[in-house]
N, C-alpha and C. Protein backbone atom coordinates (compact mmCIF):
# COMPACT_ATOMS: atom_id res chain seq x y z
N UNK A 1 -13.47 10.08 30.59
CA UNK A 1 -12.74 9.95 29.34
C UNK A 1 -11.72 11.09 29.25
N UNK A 2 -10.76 10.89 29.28
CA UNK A 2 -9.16 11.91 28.56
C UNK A 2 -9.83 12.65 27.82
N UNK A 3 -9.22 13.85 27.65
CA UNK A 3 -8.72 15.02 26.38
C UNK A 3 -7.78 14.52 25.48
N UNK A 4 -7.92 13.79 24.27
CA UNK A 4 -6.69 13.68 23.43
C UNK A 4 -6.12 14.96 22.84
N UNK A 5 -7.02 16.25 23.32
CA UNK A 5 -6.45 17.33 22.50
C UNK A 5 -5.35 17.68 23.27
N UNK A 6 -5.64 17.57 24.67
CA UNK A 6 -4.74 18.27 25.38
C UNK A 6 -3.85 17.45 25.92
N UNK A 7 -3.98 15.58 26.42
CA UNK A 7 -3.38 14.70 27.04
C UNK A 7 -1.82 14.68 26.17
N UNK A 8 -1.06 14.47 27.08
CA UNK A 8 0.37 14.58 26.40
C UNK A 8 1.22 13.66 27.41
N UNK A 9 2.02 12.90 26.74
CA UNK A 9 3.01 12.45 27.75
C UNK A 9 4.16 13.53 28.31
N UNK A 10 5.03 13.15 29.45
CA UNK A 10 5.34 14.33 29.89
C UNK A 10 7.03 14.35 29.65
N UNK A 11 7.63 13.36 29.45
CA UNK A 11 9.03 13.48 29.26
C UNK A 11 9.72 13.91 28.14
N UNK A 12 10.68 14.37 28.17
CA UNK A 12 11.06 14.74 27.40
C UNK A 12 12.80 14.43 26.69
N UNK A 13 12.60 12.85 27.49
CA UNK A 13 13.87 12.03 26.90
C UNK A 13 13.12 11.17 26.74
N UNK A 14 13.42 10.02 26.29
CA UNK A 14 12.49 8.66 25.95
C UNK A 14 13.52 7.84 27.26
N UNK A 15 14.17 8.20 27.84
CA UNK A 15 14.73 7.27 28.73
C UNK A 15 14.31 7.61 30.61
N UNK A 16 13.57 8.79 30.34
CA UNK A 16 12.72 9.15 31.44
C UNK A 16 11.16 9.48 31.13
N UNK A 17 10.93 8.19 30.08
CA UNK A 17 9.18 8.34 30.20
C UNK A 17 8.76 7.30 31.38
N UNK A 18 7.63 7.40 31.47
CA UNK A 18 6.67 6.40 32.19
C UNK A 18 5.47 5.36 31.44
N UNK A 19 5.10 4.24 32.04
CA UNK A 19 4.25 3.82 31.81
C UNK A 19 3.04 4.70 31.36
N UNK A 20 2.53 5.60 32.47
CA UNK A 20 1.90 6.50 32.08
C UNK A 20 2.00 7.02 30.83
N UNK A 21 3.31 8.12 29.99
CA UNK A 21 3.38 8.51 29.06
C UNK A 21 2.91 7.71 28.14
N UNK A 22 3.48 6.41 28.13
CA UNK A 22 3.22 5.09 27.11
C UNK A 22 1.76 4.63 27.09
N UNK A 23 1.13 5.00 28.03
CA UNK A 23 -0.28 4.85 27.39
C UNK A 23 -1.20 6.02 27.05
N UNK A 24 -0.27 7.42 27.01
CA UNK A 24 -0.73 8.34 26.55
C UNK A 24 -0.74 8.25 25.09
N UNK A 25 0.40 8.35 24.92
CA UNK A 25 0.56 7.45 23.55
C UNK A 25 -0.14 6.85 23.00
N UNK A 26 -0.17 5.26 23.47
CA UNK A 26 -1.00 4.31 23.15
C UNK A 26 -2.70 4.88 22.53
N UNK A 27 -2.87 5.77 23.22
CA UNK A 27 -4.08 6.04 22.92
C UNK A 27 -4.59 7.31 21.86
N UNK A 28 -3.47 7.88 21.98
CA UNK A 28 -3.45 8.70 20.84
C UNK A 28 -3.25 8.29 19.22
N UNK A 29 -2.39 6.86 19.62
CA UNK A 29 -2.28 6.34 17.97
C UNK A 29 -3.62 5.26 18.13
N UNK A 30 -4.23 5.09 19.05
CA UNK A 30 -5.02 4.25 18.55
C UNK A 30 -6.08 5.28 18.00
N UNK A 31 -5.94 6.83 18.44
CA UNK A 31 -7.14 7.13 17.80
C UNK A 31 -6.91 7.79 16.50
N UNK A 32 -5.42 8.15 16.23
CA UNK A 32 -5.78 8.41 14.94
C UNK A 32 -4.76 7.36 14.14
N UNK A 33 -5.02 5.95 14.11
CA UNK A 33 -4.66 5.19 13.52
C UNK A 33 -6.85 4.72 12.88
N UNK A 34 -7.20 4.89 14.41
CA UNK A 34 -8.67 4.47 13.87
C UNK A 34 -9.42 5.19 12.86
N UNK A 35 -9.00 6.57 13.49
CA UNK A 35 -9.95 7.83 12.86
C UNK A 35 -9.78 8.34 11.96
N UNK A 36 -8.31 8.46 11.46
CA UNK A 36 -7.87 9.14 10.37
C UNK A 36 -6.72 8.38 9.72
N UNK A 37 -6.44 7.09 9.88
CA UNK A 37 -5.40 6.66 8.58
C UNK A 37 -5.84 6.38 7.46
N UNK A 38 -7.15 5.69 7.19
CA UNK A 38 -8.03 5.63 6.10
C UNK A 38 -7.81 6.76 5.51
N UNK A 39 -8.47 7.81 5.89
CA UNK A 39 -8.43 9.43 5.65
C UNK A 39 -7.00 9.44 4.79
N UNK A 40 -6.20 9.49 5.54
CA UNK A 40 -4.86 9.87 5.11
C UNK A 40 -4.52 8.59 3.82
N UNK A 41 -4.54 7.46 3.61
CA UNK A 41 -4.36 6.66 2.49
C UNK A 41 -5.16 7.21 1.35
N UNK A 42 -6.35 7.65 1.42
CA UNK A 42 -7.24 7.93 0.37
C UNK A 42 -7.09 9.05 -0.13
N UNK A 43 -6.43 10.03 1.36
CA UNK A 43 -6.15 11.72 0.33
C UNK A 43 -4.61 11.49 -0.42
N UNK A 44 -4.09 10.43 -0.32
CA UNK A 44 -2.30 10.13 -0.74
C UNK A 44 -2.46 9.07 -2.43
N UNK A 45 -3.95 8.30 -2.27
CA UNK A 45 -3.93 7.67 -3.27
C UNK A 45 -4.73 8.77 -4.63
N UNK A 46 -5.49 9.60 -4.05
CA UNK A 46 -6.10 10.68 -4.49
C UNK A 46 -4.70 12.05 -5.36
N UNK A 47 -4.38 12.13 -4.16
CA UNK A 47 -3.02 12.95 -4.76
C UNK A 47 -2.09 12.10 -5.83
N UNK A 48 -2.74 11.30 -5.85
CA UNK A 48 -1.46 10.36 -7.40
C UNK A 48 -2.26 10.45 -8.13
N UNK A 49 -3.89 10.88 -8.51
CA UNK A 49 -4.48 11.67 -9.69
C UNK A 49 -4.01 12.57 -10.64
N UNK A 50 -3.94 13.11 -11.86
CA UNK A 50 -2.87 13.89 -12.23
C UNK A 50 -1.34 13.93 -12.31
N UNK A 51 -0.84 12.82 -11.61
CA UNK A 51 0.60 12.32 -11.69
C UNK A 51 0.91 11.38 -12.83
N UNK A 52 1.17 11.65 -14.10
CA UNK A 52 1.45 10.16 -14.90
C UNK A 52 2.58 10.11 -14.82
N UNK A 53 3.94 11.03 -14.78
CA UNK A 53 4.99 10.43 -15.12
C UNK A 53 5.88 10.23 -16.10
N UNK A 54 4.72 10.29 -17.48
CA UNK A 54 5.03 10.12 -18.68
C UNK A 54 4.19 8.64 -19.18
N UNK A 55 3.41 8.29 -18.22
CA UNK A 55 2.51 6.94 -18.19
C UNK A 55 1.39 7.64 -19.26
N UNK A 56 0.47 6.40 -20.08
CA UNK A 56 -0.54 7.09 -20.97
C UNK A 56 -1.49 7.67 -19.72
N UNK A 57 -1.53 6.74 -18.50
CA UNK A 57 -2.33 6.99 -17.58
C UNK A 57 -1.76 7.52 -16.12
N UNK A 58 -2.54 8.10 -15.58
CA UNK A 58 -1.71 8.80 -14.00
C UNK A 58 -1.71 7.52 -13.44
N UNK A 59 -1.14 8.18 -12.27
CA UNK A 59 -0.83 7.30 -11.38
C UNK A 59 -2.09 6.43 -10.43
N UNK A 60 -3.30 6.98 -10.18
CA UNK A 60 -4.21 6.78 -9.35
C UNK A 60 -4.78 5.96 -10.40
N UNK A 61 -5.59 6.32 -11.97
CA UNK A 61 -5.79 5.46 -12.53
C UNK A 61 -5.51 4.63 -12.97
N UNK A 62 -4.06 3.99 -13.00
CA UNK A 62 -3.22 2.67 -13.23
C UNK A 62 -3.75 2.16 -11.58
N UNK A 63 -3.74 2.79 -10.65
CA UNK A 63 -4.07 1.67 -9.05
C UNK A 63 -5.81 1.60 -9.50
N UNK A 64 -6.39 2.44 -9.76
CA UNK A 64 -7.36 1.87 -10.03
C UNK A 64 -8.01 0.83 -10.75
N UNK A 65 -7.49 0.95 -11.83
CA UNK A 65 -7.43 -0.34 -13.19
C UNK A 65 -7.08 -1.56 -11.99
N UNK A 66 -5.93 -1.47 -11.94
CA UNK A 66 -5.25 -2.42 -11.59
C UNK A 66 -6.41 -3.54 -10.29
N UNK A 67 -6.77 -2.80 -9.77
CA UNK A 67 -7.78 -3.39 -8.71
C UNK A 67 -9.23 -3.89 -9.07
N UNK A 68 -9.55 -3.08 -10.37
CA UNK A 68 -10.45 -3.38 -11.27
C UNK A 68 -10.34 -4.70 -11.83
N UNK A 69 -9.13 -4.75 -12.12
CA UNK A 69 -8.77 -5.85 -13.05
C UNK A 69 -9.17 -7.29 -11.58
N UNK A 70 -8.42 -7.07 -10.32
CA UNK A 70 -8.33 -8.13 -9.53
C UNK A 70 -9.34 -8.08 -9.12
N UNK A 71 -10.79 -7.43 -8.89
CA UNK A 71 -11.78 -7.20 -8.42
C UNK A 71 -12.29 -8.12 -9.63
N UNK A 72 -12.56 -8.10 -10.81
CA UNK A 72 -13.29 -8.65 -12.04
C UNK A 72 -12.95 -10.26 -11.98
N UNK A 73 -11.43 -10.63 -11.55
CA UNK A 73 -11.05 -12.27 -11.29
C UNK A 73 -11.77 -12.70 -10.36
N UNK A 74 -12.27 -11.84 -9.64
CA UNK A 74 -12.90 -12.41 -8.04
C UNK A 74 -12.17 -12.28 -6.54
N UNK A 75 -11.06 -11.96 -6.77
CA UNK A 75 -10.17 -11.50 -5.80
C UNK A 75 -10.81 -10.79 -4.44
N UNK A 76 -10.51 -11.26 -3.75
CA UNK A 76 -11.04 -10.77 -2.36
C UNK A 76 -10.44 -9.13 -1.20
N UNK A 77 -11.10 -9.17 -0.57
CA UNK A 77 -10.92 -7.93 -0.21
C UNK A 77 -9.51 -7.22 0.04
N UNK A 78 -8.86 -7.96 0.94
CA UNK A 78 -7.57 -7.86 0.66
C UNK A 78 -6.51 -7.67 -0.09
N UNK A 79 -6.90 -8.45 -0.89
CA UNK A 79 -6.13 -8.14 -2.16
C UNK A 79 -6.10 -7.30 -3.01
N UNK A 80 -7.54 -6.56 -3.28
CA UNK A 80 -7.83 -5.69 -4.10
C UNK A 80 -7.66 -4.29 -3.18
N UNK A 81 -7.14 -4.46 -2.03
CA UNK A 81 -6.70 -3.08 -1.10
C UNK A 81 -5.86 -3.40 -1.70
N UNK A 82 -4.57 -3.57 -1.59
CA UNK A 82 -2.41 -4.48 -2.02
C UNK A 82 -2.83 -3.97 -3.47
N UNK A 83 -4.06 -4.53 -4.38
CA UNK A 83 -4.09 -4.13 -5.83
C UNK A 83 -4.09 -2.60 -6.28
N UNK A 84 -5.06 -1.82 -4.50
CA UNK A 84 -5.17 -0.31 -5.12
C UNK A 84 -3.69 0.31 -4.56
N UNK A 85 -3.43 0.09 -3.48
CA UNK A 85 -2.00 0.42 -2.66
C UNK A 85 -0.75 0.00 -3.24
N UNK A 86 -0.39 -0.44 -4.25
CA UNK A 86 0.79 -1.34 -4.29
C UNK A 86 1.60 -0.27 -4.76
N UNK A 87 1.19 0.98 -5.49
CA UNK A 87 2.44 1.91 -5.95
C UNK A 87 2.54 3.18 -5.30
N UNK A 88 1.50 3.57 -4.04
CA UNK A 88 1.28 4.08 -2.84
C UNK A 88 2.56 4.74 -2.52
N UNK A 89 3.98 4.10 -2.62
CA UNK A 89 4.99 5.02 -2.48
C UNK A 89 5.45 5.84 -4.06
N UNK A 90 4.96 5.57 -4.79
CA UNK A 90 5.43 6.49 -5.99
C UNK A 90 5.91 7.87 -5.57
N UNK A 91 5.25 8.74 -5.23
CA UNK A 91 5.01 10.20 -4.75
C UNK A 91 6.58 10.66 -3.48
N UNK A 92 6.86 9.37 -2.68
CA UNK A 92 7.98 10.06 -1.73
C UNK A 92 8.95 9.14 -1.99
N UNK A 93 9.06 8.03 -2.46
CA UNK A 93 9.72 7.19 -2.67
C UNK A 93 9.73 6.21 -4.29
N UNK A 94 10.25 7.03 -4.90
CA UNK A 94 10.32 6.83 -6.60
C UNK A 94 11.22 5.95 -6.62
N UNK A 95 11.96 5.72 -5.95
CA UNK A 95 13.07 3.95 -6.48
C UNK A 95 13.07 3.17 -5.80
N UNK A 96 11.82 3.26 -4.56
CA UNK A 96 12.20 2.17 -3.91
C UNK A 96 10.26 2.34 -3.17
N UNK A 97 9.47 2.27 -4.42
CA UNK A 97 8.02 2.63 -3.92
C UNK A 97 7.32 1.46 -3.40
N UNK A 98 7.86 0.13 -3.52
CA UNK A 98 7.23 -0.75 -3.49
C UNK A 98 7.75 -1.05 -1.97
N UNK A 99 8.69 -0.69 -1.15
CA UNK A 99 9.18 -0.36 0.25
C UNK A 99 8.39 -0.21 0.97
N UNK A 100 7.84 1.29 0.53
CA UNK A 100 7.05 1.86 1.33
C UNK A 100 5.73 1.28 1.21
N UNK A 101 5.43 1.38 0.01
CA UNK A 101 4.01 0.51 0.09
C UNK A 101 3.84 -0.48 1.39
N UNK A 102 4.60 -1.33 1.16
CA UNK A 102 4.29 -2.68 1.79
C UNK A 102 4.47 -2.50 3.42
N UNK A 103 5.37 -1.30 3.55
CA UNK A 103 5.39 -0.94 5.00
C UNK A 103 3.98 -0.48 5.20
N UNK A 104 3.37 0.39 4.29
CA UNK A 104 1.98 1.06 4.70
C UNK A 104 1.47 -0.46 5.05
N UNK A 105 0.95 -1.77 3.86
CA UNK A 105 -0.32 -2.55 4.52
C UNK A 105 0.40 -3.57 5.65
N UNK A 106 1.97 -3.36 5.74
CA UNK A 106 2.06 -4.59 6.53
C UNK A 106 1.41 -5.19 7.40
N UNK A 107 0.91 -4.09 8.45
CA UNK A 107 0.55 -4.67 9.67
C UNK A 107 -1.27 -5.08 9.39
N UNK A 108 -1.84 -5.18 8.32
CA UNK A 108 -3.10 -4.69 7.99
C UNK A 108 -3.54 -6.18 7.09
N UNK A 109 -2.23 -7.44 6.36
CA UNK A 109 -2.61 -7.88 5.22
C UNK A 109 -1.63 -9.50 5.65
N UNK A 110 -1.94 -10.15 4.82
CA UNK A 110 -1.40 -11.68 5.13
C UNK A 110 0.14 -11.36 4.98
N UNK A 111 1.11 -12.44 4.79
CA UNK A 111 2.18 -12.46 4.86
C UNK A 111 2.43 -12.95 2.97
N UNK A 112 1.61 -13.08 2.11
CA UNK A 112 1.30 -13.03 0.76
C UNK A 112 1.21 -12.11 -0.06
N UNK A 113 0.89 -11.18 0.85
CA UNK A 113 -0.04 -9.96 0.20
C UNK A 113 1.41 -8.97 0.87
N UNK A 114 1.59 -8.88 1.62
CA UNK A 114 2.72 -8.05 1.91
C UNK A 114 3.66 -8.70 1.13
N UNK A 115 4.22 -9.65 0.92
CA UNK A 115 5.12 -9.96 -0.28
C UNK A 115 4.84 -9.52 -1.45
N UNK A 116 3.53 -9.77 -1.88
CA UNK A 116 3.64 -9.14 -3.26
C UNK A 116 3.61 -7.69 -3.33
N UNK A 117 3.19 -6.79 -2.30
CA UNK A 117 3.05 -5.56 -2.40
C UNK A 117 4.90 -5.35 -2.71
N UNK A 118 5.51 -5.34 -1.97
CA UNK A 118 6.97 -5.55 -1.58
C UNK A 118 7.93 -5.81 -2.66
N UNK A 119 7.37 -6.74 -3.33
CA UNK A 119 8.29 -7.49 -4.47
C UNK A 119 8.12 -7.13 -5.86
N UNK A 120 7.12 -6.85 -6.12
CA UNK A 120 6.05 -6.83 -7.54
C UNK A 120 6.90 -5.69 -8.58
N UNK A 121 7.55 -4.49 -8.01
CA UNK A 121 8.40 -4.10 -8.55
C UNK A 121 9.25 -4.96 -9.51
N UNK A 122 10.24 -5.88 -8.59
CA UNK A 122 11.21 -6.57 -9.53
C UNK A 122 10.88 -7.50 -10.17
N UNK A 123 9.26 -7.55 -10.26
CA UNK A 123 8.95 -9.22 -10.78
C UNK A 123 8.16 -8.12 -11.97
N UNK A 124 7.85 -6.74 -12.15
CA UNK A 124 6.98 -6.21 -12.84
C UNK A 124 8.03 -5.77 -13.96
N UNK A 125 9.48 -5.67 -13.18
CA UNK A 125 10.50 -5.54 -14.11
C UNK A 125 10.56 -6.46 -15.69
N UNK A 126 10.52 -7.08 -15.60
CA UNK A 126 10.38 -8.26 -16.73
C UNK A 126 9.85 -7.68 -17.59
N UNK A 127 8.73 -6.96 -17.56
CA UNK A 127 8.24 -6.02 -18.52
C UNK A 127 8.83 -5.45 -19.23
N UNK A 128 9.73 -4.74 -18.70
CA UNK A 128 10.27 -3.16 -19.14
C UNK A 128 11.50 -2.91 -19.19
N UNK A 129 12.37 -3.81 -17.77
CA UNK A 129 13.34 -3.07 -17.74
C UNK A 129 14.87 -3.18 -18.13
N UNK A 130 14.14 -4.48 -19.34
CA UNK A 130 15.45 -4.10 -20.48
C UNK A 130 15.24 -3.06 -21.69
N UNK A 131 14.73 -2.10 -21.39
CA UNK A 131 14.19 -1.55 -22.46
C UNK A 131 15.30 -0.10 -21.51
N UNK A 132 15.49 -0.34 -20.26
CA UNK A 132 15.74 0.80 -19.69
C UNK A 132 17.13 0.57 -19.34
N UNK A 133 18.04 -0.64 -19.90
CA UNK A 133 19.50 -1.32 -19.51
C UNK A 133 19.44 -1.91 -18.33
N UNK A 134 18.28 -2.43 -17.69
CA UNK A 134 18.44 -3.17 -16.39
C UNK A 134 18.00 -4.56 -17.32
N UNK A 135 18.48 -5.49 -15.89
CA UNK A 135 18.18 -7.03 -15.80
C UNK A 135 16.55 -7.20 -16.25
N UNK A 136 16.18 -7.63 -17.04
CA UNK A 136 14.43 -7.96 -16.83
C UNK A 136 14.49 -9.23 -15.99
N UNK A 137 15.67 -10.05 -15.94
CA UNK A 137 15.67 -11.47 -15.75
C UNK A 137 15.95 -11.06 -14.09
N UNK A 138 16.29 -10.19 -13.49
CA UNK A 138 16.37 -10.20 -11.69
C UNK A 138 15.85 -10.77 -10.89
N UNK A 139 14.15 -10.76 -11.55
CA UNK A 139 13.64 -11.53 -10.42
C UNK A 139 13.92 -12.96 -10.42
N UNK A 140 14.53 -13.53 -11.02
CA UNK A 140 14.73 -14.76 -11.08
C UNK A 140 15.46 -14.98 -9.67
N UNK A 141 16.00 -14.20 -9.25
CA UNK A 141 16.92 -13.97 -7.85
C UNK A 141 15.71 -14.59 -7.31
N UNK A 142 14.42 -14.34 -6.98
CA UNK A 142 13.28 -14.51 -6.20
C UNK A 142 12.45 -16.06 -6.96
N UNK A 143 13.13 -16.26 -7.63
CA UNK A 143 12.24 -17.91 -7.80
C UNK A 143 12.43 -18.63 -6.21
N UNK A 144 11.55 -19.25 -6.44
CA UNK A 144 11.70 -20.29 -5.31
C UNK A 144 11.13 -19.96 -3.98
N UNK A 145 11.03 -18.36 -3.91
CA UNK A 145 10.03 -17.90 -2.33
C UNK A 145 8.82 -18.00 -2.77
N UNK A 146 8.53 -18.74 -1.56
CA UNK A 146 7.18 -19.20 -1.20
C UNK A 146 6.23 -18.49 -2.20
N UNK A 147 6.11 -17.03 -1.63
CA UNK A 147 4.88 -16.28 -3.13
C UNK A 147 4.89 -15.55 -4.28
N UNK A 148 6.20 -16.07 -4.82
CA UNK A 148 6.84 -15.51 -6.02
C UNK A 148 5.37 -15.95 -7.18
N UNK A 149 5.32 -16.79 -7.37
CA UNK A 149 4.18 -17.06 -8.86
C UNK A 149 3.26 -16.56 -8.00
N UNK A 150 2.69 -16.70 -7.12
CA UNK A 150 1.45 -15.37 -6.63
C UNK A 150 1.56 -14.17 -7.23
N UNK A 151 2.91 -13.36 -6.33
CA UNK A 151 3.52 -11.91 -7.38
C UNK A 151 3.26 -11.95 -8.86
N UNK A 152 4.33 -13.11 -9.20
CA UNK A 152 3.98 -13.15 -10.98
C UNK A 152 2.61 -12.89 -11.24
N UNK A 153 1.59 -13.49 -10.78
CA UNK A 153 0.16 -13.51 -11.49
C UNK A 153 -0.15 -11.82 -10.94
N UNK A 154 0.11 -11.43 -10.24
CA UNK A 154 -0.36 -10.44 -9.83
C UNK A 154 -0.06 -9.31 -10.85
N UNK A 155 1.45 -9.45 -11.07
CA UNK A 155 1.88 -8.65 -12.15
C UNK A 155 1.39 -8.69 -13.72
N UNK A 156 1.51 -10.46 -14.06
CA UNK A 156 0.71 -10.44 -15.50
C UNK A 156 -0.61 -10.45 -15.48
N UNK A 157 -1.11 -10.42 -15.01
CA UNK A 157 -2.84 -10.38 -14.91
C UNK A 157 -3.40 -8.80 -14.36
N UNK A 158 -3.02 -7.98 -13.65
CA UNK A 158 -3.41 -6.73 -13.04
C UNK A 158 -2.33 -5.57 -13.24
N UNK A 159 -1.10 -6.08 -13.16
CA UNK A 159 -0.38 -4.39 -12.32
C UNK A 159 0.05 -4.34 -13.88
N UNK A 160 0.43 -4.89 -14.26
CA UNK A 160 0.82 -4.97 -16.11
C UNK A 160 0.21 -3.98 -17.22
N UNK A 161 -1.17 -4.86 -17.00
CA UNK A 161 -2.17 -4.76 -18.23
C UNK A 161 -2.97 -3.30 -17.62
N UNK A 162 -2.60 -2.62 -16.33
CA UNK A 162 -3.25 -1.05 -15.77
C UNK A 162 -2.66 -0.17 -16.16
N UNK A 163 -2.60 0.27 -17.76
CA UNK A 163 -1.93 1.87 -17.78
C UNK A 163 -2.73 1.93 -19.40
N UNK A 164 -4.20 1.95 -19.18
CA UNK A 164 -4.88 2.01 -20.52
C UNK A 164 -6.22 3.01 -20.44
N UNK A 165 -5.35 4.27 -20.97
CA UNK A 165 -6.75 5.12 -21.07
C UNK A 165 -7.57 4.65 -21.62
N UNK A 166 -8.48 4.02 -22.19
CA UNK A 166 -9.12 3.75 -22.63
C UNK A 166 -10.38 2.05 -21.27
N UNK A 167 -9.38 2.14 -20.50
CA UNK A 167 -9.98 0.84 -19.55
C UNK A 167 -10.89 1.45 -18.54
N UNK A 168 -11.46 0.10 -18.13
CA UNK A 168 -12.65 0.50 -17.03
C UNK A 168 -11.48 1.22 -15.55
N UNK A 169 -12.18 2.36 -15.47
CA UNK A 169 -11.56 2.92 -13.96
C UNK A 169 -12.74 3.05 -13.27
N UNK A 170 -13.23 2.44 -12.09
CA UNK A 170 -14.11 2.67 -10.94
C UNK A 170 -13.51 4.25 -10.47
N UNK A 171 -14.46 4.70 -9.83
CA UNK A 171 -13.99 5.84 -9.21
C UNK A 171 -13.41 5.27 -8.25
N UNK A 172 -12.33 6.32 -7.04
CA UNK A 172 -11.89 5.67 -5.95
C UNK A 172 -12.77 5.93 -5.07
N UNK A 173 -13.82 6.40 -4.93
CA UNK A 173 -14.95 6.01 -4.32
C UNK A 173 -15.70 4.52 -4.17
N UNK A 174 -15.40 3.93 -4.63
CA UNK A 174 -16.09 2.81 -5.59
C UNK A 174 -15.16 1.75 -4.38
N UNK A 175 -14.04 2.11 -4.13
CA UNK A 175 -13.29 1.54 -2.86
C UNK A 175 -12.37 1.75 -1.79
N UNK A 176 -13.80 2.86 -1.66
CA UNK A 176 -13.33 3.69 -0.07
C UNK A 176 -13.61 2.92 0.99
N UNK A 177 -14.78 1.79 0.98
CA UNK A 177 -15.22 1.13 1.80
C UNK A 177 -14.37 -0.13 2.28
N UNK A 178 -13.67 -0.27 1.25
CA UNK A 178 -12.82 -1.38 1.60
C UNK A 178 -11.32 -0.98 2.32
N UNK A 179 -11.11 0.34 1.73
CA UNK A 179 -9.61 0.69 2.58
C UNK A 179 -9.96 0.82 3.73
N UNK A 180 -11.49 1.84 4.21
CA UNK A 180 -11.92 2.06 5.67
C UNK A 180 -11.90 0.74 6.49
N UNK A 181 -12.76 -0.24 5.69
CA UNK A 181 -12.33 -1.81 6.35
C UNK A 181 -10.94 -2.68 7.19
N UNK A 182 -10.19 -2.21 6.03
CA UNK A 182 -8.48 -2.32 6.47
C UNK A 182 -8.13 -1.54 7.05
N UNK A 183 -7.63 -0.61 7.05
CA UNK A 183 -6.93 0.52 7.81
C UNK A 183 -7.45 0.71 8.90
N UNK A 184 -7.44 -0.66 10.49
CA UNK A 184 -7.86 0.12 11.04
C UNK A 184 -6.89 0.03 12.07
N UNK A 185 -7.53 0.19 13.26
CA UNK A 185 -6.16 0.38 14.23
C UNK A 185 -5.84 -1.25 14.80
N UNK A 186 -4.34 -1.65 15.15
CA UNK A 186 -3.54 -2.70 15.08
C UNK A 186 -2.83 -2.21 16.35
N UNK A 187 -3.19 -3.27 17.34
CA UNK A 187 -3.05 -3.09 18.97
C UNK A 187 -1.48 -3.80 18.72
N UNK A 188 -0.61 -3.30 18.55
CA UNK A 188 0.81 -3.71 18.62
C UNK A 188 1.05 -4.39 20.07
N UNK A 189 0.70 -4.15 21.10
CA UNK A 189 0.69 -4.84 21.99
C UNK A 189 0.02 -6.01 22.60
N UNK A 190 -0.79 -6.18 21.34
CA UNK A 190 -1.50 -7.57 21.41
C UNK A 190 -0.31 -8.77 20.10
N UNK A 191 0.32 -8.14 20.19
CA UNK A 191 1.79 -8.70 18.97
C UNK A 191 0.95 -8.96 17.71
């Protein structure tokens, strides 16, 4: 068995690596895609504790609610990861969080669930964001794709009704088991 501490590919252009290097690689993200991305989602959804924003509620407890809420419909595992992850970029990416999000579960979640992670922003708009001089009506741009009323429900039923001190918050303990489930490593070379 390799040293991943010490194994390194050896070039130092990307146009004079080797096969070799490339499965040095390979094996280094498979191990800390296995070992530690969970890790890393949970200390990032953790760090949006204490963040409100100006929200009645922070940031971690609106993803929490929010998954609460899709966890209580019956919603399945998947979804209620997309339910705790969906504002996951708040923290590095404030205008465009729902980007990053959906880049985090892409490779991890249906082609449903990455849409709504993705979209839910402009469909969550409707809410609010004539109150702020934007379009509430934008998403209407998005009628007609395939999982637009998916999004919608997602938004009026969960991501909406999550910013209530006063609501049930599970600890994020409560669904550590399910991000560890997802997050795990994704053999890109198996496409």
């Amino acid at each position: 068995m390799t040293d991943l501490l010490t194994e390194r590919a050896a070039f130092t252009r990307m146009d004079r690596s080797t096969r070799h290097d490339w499965d040095v690689i390979g094996r280094h993200l498979a191990d800390y895609t296995a070992n530690t991305l969970a890790d890393r989602i949970l200390a990032e959804l953790a760090h949006m504790g204490g963040e409100h924003g100006g929200f009645a509620v922070d940031r971690l407890t609106h993803s929490l609610q929010t998954a609460h809420l899709a966890e209580q419909a019956g919603h399945d595992e998947e979804y209620l990861v997309c339910a705790l992850v969906h504002d996951i970029g708040d923290g590095l990416a404030p205008m465009n969080h729902c980007d990053l999000a959906a880049a985090v579960v892409r490779p991890y979640v249906s082609e449903a669930n990455h849409w709504m992670v993705q979209n839910h922003g402009v469909l969550q708009g409707y809410y609010f964001w004539h109150h702020i001089g934007w379009d509430r009506n934008a998403r209407d741009a998005l009628r007609g794709c395939e999982h637009y009323e998916y999004t919608e429900e997602f938004c009026a039923k969960y991501d909406m009704l999550a910013f209530d001190p006063d609501g049930v918050t599970p600890p994020l303990s409560h669904y550590e088991p399910l991000i560890r489930s997802t997050f795990t490593y994704v053999d890109y070379a198996e496409g």
